[in-house]
N, C-alpha and C. Protein backbone atom coordinates (compact mmCIF):
# COMPACT_ATOMS: atom_id res chain seq x y z
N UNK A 1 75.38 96.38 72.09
CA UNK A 1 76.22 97.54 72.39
C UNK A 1 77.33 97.63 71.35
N UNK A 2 77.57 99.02 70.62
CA UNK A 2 78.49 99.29 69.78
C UNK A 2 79.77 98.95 70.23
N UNK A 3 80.79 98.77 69.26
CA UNK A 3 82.42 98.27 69.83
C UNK A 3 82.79 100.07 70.63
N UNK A 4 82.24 100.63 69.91
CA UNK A 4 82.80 102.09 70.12
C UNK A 4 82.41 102.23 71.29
N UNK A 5 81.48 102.08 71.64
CA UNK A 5 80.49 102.51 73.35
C UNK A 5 81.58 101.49 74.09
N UNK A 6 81.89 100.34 74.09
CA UNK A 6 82.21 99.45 75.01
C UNK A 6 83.93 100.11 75.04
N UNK A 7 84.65 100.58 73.76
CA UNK A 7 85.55 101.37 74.31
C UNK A 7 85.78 102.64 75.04
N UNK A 8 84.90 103.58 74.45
CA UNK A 8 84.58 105.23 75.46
C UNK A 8 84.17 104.14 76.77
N UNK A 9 83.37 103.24 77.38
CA UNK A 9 83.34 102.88 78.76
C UNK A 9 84.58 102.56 79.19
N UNK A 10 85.81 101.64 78.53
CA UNK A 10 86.83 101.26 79.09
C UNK A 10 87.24 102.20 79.57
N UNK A 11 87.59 103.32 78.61
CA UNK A 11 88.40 104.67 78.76
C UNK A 11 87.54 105.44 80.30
N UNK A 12 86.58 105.82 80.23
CA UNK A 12 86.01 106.00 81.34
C UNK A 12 86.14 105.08 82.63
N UNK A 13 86.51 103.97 82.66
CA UNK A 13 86.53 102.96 83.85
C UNK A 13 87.78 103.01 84.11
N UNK A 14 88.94 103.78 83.25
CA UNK A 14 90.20 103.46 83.23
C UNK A 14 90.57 104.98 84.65
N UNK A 15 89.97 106.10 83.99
CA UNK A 15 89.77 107.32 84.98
C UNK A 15 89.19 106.93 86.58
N UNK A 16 87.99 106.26 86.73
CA UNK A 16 87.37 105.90 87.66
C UNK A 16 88.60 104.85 88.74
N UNK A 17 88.85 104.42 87.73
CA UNK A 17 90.38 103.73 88.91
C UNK A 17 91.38 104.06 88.89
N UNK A 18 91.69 105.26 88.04
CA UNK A 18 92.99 105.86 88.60
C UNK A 18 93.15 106.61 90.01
N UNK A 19 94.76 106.13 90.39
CA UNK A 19 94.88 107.51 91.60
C UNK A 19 94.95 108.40 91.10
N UNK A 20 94.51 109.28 92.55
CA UNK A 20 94.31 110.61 92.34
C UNK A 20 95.17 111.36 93.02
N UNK A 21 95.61 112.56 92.83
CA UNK A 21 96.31 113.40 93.88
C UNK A 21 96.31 113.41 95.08
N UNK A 22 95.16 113.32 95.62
CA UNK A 22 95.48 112.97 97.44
C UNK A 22 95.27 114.39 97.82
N UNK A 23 94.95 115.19 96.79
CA UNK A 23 94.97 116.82 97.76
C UNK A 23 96.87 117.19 97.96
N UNK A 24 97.49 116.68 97.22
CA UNK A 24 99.01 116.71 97.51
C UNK A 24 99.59 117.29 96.93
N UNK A 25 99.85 118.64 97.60
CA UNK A 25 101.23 119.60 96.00
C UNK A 25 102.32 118.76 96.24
N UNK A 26 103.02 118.25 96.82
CA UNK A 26 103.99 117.71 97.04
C UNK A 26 103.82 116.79 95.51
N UNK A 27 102.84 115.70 95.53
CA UNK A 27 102.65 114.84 94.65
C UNK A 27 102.69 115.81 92.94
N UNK A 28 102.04 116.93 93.23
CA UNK A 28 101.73 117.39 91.73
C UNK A 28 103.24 118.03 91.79
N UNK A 29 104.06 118.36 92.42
CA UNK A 29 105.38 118.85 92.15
C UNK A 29 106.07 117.85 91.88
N UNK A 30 105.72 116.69 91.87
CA UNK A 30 106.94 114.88 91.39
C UNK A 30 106.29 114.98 90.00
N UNK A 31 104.92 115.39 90.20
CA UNK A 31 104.50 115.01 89.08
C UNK A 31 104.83 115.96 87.35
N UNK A 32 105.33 116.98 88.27
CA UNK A 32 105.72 118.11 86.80
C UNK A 32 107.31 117.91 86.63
N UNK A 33 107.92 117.10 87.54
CA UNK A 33 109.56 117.16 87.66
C UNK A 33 110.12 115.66 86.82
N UNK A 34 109.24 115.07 86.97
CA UNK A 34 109.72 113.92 86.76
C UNK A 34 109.09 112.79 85.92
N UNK A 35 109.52 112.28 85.25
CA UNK A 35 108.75 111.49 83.45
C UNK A 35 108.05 110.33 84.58
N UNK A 36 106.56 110.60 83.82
CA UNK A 36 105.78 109.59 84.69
C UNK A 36 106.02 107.94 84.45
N UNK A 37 105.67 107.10 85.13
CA UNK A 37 105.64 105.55 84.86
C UNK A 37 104.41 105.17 84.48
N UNK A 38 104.43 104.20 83.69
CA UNK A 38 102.82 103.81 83.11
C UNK A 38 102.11 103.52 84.30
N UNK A 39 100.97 103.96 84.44
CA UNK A 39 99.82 103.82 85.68
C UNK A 39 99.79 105.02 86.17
N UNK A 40 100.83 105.99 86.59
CA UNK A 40 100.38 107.10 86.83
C UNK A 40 99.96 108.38 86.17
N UNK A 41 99.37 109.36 87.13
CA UNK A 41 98.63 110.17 86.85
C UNK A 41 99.74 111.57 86.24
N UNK A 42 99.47 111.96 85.00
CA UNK A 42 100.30 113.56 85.14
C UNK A 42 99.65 114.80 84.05
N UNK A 43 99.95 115.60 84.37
CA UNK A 43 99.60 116.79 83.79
C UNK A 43 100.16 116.98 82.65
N UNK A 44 98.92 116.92 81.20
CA UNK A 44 99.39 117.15 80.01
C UNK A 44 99.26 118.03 78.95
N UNK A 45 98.08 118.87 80.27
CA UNK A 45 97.87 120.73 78.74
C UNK A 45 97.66 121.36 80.43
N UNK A 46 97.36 122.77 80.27
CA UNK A 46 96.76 123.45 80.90
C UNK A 46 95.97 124.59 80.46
N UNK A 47 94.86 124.51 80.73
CA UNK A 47 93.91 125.63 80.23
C UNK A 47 93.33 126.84 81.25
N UNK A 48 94.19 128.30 81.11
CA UNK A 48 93.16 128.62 82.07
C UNK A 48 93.82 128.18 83.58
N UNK A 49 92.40 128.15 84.50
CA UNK A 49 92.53 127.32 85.80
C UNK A 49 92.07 125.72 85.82
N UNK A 50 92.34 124.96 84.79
CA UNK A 50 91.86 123.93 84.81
C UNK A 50 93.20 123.43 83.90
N UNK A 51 93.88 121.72 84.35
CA UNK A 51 94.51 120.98 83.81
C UNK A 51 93.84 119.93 83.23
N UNK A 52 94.60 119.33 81.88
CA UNK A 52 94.12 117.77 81.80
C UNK A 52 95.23 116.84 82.07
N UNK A 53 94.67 116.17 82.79
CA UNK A 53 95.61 114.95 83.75
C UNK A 53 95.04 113.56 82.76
N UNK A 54 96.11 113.15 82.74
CA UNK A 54 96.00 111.42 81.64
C UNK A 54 96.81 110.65 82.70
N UNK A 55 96.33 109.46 82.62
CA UNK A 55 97.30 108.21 83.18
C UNK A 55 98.22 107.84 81.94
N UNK A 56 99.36 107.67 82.51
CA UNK A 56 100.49 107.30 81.35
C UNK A 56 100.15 106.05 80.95
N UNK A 57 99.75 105.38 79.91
CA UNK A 57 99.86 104.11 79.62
C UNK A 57 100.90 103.63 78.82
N UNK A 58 101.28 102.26 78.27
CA UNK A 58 102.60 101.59 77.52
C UNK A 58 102.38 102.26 76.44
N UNK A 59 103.74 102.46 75.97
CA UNK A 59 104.09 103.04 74.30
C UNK A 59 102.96 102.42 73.46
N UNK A 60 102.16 103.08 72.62
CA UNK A 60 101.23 102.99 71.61
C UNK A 60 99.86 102.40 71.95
N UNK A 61 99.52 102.41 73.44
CA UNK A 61 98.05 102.17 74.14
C UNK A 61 97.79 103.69 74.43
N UNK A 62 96.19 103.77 74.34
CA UNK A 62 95.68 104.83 74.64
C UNK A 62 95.42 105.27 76.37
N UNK A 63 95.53 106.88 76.22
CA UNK A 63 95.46 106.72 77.62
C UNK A 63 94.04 107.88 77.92
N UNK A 64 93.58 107.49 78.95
CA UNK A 64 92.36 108.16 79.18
C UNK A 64 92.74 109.54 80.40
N UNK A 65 92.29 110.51 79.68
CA UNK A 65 92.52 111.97 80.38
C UNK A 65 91.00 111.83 81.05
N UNK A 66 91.15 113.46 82.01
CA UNK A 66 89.94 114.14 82.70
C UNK A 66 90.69 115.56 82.65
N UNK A 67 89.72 116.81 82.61
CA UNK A 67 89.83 118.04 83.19
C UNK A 67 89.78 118.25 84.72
N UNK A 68 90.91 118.62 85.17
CA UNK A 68 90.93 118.91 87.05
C UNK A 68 91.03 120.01 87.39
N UNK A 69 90.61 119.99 88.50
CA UNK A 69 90.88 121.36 89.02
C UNK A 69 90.99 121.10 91.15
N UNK A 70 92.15 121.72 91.33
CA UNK A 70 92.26 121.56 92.75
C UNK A 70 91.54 122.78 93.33
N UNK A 71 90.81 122.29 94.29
CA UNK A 71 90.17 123.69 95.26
C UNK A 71 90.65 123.76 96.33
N UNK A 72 90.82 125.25 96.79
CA UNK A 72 91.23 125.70 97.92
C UNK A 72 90.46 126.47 98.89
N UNK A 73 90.90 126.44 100.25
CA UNK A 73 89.91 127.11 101.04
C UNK A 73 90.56 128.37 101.06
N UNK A 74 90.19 129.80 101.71
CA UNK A 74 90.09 131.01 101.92
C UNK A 74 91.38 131.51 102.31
N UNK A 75 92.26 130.33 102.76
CA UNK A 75 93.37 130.56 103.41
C UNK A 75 94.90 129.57 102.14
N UNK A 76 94.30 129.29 101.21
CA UNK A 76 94.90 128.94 100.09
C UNK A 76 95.06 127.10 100.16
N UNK A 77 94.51 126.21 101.19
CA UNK A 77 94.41 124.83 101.82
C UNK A 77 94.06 124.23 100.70
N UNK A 78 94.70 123.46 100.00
CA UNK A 78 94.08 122.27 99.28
C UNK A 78 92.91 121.47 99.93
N UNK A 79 91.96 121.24 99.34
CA UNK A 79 90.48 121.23 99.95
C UNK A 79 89.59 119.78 99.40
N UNK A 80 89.28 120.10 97.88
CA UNK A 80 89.34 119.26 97.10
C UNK A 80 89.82 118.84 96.07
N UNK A 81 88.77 117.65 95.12
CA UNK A 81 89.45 118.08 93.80
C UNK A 81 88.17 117.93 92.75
N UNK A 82 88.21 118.90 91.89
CA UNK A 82 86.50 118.54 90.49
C UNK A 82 87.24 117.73 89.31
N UNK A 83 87.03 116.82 88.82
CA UNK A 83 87.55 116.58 88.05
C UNK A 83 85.96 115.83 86.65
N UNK A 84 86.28 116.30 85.69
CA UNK A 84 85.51 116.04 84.49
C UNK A 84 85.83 115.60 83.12
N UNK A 85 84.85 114.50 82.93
CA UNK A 85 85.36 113.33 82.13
C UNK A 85 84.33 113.24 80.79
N UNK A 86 84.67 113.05 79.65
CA UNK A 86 83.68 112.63 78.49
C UNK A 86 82.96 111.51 78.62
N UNK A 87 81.60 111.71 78.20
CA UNK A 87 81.25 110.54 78.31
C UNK A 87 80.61 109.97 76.77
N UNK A 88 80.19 108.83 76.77
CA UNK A 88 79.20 108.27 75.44
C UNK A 88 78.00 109.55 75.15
N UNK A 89 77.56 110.26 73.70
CA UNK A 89 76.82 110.56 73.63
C UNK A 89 75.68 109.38 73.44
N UNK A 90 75.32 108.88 74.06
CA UNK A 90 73.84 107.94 73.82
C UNK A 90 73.25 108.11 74.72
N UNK A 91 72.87 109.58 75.53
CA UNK A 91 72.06 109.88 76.22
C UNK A 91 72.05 110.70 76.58
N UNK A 92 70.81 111.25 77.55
CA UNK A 92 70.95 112.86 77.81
C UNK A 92 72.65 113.43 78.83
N UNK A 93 73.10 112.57 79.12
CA UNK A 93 74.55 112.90 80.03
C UNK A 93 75.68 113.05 78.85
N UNK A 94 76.23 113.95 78.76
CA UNK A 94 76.71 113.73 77.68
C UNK A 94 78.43 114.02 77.75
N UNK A 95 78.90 113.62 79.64
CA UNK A 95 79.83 114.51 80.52
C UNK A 95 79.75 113.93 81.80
N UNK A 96 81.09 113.83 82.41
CA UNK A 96 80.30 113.16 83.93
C UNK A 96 81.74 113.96 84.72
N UNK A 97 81.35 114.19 86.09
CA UNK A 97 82.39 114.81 86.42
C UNK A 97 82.31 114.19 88.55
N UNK A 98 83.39 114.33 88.81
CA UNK A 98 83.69 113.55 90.24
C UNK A 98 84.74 114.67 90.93
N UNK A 99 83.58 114.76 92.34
CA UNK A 99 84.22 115.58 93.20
C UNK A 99 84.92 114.92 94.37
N UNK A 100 86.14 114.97 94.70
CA UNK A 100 86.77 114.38 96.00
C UNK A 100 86.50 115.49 97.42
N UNK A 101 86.59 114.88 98.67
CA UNK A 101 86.43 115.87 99.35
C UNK A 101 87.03 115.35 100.28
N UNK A 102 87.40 115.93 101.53
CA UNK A 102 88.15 115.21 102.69
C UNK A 102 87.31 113.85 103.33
N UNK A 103 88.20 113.24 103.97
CA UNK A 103 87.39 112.41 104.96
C UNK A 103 86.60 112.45 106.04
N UNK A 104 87.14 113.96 106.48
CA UNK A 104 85.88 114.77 107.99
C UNK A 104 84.96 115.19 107.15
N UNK A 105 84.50 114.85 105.93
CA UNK A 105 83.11 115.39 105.39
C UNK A 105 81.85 114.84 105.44
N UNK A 106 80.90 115.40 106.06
CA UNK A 106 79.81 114.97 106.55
C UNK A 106 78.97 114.56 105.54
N UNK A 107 78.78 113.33 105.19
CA UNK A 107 78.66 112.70 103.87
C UNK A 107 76.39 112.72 103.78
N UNK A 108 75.96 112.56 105.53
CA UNK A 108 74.25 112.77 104.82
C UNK A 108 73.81 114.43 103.70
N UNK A 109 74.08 115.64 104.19
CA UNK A 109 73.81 115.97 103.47
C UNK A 109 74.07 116.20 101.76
N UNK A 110 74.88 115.52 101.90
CA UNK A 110 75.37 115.32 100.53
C UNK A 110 76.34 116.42 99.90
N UNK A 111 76.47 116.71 99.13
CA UNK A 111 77.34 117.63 98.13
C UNK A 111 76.33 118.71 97.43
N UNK A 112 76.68 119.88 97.52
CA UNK A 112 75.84 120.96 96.49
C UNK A 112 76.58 121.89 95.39
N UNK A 113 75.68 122.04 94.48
CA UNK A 113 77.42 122.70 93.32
C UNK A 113 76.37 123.70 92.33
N UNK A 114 76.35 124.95 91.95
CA UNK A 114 75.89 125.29 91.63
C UNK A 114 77.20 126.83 90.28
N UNK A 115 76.45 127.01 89.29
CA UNK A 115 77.23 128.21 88.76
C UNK A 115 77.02 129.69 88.51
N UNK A 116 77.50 130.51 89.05
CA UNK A 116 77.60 132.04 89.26
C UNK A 116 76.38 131.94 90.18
N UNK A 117 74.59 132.66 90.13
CA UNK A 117 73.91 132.92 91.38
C UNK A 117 72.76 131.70 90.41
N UNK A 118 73.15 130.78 89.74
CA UNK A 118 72.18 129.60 89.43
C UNK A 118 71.63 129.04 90.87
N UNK A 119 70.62 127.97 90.29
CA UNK A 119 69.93 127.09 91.29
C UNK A 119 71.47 126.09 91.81
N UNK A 120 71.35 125.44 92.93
CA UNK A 120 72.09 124.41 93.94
C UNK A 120 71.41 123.22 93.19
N UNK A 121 72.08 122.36 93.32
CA UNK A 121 72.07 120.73 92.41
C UNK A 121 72.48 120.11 94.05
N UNK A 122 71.57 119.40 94.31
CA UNK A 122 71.90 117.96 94.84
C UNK A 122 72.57 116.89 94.86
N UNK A 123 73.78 116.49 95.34
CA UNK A 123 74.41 115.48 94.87
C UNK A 123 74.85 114.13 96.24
N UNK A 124 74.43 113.14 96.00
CA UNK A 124 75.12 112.08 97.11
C UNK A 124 76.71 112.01 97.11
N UNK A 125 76.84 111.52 98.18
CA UNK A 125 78.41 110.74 98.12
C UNK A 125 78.32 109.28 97.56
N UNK A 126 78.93 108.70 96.61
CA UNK A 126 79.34 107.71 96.30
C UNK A 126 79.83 106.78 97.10
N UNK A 127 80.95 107.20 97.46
CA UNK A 127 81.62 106.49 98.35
C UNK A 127 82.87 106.97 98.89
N UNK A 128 83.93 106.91 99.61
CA UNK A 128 84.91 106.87 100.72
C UNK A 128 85.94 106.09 100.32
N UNK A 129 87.42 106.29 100.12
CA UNK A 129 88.82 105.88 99.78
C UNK A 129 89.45 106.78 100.86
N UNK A 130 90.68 106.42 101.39
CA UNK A 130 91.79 106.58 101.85
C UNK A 130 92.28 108.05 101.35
N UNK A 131 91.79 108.78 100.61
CA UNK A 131 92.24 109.88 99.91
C UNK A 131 91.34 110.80 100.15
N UNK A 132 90.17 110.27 100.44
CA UNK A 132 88.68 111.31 100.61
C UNK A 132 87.39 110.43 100.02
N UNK A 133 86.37 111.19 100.06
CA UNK A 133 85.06 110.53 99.81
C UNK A 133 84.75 111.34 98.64
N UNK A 134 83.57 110.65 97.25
CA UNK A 134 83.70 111.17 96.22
C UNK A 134 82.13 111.16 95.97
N UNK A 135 81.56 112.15 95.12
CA UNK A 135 80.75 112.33 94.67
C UNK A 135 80.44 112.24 93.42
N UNK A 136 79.96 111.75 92.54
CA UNK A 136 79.60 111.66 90.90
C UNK A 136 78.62 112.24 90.46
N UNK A 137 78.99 112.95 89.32
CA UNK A 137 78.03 113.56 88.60
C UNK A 137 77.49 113.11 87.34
N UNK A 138 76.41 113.65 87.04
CA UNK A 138 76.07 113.64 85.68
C UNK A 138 75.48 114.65 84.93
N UNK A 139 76.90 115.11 84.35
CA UNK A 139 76.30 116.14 83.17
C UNK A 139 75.39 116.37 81.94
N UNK A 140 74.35 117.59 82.02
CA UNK A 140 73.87 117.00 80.74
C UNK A 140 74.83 118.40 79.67
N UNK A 141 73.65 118.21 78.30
CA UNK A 141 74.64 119.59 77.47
C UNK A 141 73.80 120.75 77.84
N UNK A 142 73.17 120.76 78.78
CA UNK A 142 72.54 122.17 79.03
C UNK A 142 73.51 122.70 80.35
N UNK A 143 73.77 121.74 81.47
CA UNK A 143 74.82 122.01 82.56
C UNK A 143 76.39 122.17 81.60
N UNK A 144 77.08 121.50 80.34
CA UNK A 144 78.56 121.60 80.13
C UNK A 144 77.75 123.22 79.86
N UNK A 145 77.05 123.84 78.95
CA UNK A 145 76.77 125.21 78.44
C UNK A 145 76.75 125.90 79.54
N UNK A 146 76.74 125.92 80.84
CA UNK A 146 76.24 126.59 82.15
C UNK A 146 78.05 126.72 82.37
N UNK A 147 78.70 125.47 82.36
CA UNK A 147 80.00 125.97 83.04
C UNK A 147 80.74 127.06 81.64
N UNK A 148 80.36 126.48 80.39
CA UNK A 148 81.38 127.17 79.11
C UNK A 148 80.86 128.61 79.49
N UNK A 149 79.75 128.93 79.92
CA UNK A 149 79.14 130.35 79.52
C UNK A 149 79.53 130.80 81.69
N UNK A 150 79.87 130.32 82.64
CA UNK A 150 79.63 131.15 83.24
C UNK A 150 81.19 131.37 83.98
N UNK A 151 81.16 132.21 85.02
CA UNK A 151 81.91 133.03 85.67
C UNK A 151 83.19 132.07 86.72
N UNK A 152 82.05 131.66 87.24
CA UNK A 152 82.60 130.69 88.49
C UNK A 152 81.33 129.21 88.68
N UNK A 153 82.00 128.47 89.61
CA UNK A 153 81.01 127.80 90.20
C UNK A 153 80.96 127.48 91.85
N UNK A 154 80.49 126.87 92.62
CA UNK A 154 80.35 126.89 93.80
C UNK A 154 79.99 125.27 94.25
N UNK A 155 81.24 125.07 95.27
CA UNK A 155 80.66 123.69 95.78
C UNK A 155 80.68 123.42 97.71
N UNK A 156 79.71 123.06 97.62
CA UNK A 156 79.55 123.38 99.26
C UNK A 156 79.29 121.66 100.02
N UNK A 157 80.16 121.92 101.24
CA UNK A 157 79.78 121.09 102.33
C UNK A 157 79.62 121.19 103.32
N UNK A 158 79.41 120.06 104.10
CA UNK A 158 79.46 120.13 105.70
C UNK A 158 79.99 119.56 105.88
N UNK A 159 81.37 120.45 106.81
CA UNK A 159 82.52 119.24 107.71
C UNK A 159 81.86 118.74 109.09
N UNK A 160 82.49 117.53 108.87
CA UNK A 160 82.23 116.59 110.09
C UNK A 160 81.87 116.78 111.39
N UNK A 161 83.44 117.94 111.66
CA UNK A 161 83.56 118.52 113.20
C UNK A 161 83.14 119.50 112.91
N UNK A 162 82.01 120.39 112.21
CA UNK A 162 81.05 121.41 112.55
C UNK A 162 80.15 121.09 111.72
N UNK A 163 78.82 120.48 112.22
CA UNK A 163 78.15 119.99 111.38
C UNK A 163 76.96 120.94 111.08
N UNK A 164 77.13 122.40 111.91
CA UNK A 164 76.27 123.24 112.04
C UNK A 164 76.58 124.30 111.11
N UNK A 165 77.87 124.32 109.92
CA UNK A 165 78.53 124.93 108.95
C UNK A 165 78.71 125.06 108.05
N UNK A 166 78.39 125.75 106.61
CA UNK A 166 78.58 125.34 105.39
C UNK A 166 80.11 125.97 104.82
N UNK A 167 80.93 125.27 103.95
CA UNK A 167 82.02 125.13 103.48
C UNK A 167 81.60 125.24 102.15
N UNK A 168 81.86 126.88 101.31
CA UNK A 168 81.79 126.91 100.00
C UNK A 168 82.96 127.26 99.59
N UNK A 169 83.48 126.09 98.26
CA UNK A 169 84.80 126.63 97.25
C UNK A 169 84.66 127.02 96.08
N UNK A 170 85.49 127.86 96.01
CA UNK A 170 84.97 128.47 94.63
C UNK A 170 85.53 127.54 93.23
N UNK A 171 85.50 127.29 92.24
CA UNK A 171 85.72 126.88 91.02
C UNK A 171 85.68 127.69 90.07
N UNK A 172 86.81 128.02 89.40
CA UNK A 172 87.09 128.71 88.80
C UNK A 172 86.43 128.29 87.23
N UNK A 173 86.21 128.98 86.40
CA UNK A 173 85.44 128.72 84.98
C UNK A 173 86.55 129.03 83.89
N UNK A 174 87.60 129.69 84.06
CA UNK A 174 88.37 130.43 83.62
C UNK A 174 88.94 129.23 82.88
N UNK A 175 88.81 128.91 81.15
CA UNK A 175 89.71 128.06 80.60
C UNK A 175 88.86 126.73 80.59
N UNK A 176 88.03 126.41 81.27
CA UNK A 176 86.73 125.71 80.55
C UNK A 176 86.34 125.38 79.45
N UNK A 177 86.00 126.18 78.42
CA UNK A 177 85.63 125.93 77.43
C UNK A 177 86.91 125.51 76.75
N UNK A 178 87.93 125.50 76.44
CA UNK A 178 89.09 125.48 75.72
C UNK A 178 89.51 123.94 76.79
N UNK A 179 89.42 124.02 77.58
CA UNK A 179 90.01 122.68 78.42
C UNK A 179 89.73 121.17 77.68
N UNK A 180 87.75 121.85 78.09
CA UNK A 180 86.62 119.87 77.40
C UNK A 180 87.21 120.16 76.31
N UNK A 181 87.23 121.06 75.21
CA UNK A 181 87.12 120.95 74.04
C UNK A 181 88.39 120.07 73.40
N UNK A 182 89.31 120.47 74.36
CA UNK A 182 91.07 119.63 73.78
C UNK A 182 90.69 118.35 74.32
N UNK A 183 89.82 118.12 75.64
CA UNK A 183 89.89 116.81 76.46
C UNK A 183 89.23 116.41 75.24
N UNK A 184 88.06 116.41 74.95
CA UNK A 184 86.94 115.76 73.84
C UNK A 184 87.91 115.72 72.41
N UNK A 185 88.99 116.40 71.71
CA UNK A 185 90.22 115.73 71.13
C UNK A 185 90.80 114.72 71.70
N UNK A 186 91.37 114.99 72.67
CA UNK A 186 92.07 113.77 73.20
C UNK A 186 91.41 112.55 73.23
N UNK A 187 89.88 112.70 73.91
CA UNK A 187 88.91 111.36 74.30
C UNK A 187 88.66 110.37 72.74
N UNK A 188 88.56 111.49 71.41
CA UNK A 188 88.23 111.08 70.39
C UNK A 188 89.77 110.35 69.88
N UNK A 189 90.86 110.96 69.90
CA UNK A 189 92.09 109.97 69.25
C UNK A 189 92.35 108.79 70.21
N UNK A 190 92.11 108.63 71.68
CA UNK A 190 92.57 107.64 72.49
C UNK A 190 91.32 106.63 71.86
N UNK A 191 90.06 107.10 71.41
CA UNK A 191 89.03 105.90 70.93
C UNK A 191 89.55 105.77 69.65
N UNK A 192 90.10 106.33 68.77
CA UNK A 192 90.27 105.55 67.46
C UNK A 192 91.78 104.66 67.58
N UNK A 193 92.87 105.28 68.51
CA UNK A 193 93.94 104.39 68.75
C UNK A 193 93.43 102.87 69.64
N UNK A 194 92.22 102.94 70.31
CA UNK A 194 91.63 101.98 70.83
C UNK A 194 91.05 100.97 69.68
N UNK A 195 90.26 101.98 69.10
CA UNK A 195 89.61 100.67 67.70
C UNK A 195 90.76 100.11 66.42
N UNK A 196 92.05 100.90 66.61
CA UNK A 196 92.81 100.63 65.50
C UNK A 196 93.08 99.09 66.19
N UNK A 197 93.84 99.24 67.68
CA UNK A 197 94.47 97.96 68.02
C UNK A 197 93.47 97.25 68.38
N UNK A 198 92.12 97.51 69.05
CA UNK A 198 91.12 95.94 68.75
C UNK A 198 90.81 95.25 66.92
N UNK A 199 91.43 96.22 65.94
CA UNK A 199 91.13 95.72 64.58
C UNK A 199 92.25 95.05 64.25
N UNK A 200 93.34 94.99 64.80
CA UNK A 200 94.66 94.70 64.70
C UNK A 200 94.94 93.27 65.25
N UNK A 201 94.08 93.43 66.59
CA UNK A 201 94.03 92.25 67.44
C UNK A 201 92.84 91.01 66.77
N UNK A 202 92.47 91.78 65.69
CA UNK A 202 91.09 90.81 65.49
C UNK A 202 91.60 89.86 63.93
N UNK A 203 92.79 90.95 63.68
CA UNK A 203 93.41 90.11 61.94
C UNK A 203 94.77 89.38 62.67
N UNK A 204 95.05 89.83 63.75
CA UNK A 204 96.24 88.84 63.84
C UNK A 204 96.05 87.18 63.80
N UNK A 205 97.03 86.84 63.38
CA UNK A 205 97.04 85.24 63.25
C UNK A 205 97.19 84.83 64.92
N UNK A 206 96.45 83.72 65.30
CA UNK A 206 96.94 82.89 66.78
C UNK A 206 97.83 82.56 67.17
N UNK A 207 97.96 83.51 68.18
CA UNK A 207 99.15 82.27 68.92
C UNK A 207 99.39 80.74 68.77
N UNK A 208 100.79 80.71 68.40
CA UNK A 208 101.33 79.09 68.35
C UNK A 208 101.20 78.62 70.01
């Protein structure tokens, strides 16, 4: 495995364990007011209807972003959250993206997500945190071309306490293309500030 692959994974594992919003304006209003602390999460472009959120890391470590987007229900309810991440091109995924959803979400049928009147995609739940239960995706470059080129998208569930109901949110497309494209800047300088200091770390002399 390339040094480069084993860093784009760090950077990706670094997203996968960050907190997340919680579904909390409260939280995203600390979070635009106030200079973040290393480990947390904050808002650092906005495109459109879509933000990129980075974890703050220490002065001159790289920090790993995602594209987010909070969904709301019909009545303006923070609902979920989509959030989408770069991944290694060394395979057909070339993009991976993670949906949060409440905890009354009826996790057998799984997750469905589809864009403008496209086919419905299948998706499991992963797993369940204190914040909500999450779903993972895997993008290929024929699905990132589906969101750059379309309108909206659609993600549907079944809540818990009506299990006889489907729950569709809309996702906005608006600022998409301009969003990955700065994230995939960002993903590319946080990997070369990554390979500068593993080359740095590799000429330093040993500790006494």
């Amino acid at each position: 495995m390339s040094s480069r692959l084993v860093l784009r994974m760090g950077l990706i594992a670094g997203l996968c364990l960050a907190p997340l919003a919680a579904l909390s304006q409260a939280s995203t209003q600390t979070q635009a007011t106030a200079e973040p602390q290393v480990g947390q999460t904050y808002s650092a472009e906005t495109h459109g209807d879509w933000e990129i959120r980075c974890i703050r890391a220490e002065q001159g470590m790289p920090e790993p972003c995602q594209l987010y987007q909070l969904l709301r229900d019909a009545n303006g309810g923070a609902v979920a959250e989509f959030n989408v991440f770069d991944l290694p091109d060394e395979g057909p995924l070339v993009a991976g993206a993670t949906i949060v959803t409440p905890l009354d979400t009826l996790l057998t049928p799984g997750l469905r997500v589809r864009v403008d009147e496209g086919p419905w995609s299948d998706h499991p739940f992963s797993f369940c945190q204190p914040v909500g239960c999450f779903a993972q995706l895997g993008l290929t470059a024929e699905d990132l071309d589906g969101f750059r080129q379309g309108q909206a998208a659609n993600v549907a569930l079944v809540p818990l306490p009506a299990p006889d109901q489907l729950v569709q949110l809309n996702v906005s497309l608006r600022g998409f293309t301009a969003g990955f494209a700065a994230l995939m800047v960002r993903h590319e300088a946080a990997l070369a500030l990554a390979e500068q200091l593993r080359q740095a770390e590799g000429t330093a002399p040993p500790a006494q």
